[in-house]
Protein backbone atom coordinates (compact mmCIF):
# COMPACT_ATOMS: atom_id res chain seq x y z
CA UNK A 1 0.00 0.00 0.00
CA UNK A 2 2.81 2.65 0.36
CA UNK A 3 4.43 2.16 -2.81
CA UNK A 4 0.87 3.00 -4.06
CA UNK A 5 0.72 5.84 -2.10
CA UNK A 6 4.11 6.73 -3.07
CA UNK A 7 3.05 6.78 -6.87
CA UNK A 8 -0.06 8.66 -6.11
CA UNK A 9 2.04 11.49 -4.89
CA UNK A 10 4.94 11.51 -7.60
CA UNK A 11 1.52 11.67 -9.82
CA UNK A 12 0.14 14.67 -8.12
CA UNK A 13 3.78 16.54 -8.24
CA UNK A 14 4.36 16.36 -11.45
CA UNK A 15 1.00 17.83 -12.33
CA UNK A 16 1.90 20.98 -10.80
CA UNK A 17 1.89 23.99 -13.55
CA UNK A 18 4.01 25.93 -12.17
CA UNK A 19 6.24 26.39 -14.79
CA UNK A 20 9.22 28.49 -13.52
CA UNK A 21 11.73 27.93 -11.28
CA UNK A 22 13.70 24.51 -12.34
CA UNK A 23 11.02 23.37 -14.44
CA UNK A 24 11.57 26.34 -17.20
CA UNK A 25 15.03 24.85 -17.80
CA UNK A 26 13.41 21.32 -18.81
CA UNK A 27 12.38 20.36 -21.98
CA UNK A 28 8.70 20.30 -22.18
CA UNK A 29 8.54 16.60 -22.73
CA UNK A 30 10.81 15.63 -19.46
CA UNK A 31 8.72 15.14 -16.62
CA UNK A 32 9.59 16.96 -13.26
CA UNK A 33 7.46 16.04 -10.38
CA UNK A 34 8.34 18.40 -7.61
CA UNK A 35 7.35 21.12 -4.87
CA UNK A 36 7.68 24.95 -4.89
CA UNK A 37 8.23 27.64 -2.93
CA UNK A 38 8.94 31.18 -1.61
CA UNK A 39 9.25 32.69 1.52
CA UNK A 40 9.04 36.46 1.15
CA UNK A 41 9.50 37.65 4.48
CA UNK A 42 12.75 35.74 3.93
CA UNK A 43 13.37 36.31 0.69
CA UNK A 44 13.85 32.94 -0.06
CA UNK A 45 13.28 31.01 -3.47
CA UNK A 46 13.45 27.05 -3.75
CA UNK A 47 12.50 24.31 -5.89
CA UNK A 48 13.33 20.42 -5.50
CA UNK A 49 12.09 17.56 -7.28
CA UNK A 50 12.57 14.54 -9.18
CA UNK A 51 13.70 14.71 -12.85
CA UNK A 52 12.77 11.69 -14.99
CA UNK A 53 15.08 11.74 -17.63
CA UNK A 54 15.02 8.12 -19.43
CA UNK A 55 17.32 5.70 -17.95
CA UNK A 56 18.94 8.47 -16.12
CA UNK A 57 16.43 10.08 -13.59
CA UNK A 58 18.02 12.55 -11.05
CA UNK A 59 16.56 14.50 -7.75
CA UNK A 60 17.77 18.34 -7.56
CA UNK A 61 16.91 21.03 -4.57
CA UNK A 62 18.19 24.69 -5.90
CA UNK A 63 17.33 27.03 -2.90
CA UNK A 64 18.48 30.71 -3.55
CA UNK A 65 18.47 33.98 -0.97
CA UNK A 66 17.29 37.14 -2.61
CA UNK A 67 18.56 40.34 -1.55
CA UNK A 68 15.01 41.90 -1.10
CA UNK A 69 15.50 44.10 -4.45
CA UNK A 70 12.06 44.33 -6.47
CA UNK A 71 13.45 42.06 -8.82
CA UNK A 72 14.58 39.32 -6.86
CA UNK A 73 12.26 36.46 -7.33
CA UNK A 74 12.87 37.11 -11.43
CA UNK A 75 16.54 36.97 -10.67
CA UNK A 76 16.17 33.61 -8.29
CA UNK A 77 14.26 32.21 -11.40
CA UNK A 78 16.76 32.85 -14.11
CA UNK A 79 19.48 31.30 -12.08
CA UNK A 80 17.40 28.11 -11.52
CA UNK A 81 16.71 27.64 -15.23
């Protein structure tokens, strides 16, 4: 039952369509299931996920600490792709 559960949630993940962050950098036809997310009191900027590249899947985490400028969750987001 928890492998199930498992696959259920690697499903649900790579659903997401949030489309910047690491997933920009991927080609559209890779799938990326993985988990979001910004803290702006912080200013911090992370993704991390699993990257199912054929016969050669990977798991990445990119977090990145803005410098509170206006234009720092565009900046985090070209660094990650």
């Amino acid at each position: 039952m928890e492998q199930k559960n498992s696959e259920k949630i690697l499903q649900w993940l790579s659903e997401s369509d949030f489309d910047r962050y690491l997933a920009n950098g991927l080609d559209e036809n890779v799938l990326f299931a993985h988990k979001w997310g910004r803290n702006q009191t912080h200013h911090v900027f992370l993704d991390s996920g699993v990257v199912y590249i054929p016969h050669r899947p990977y798991i990445i985490t990119v977090m990145i600490q803005g410098d509170g400028s206006l234009n720092e969750e565009e900046r985090a987001a070209a660094i990650m792709q």
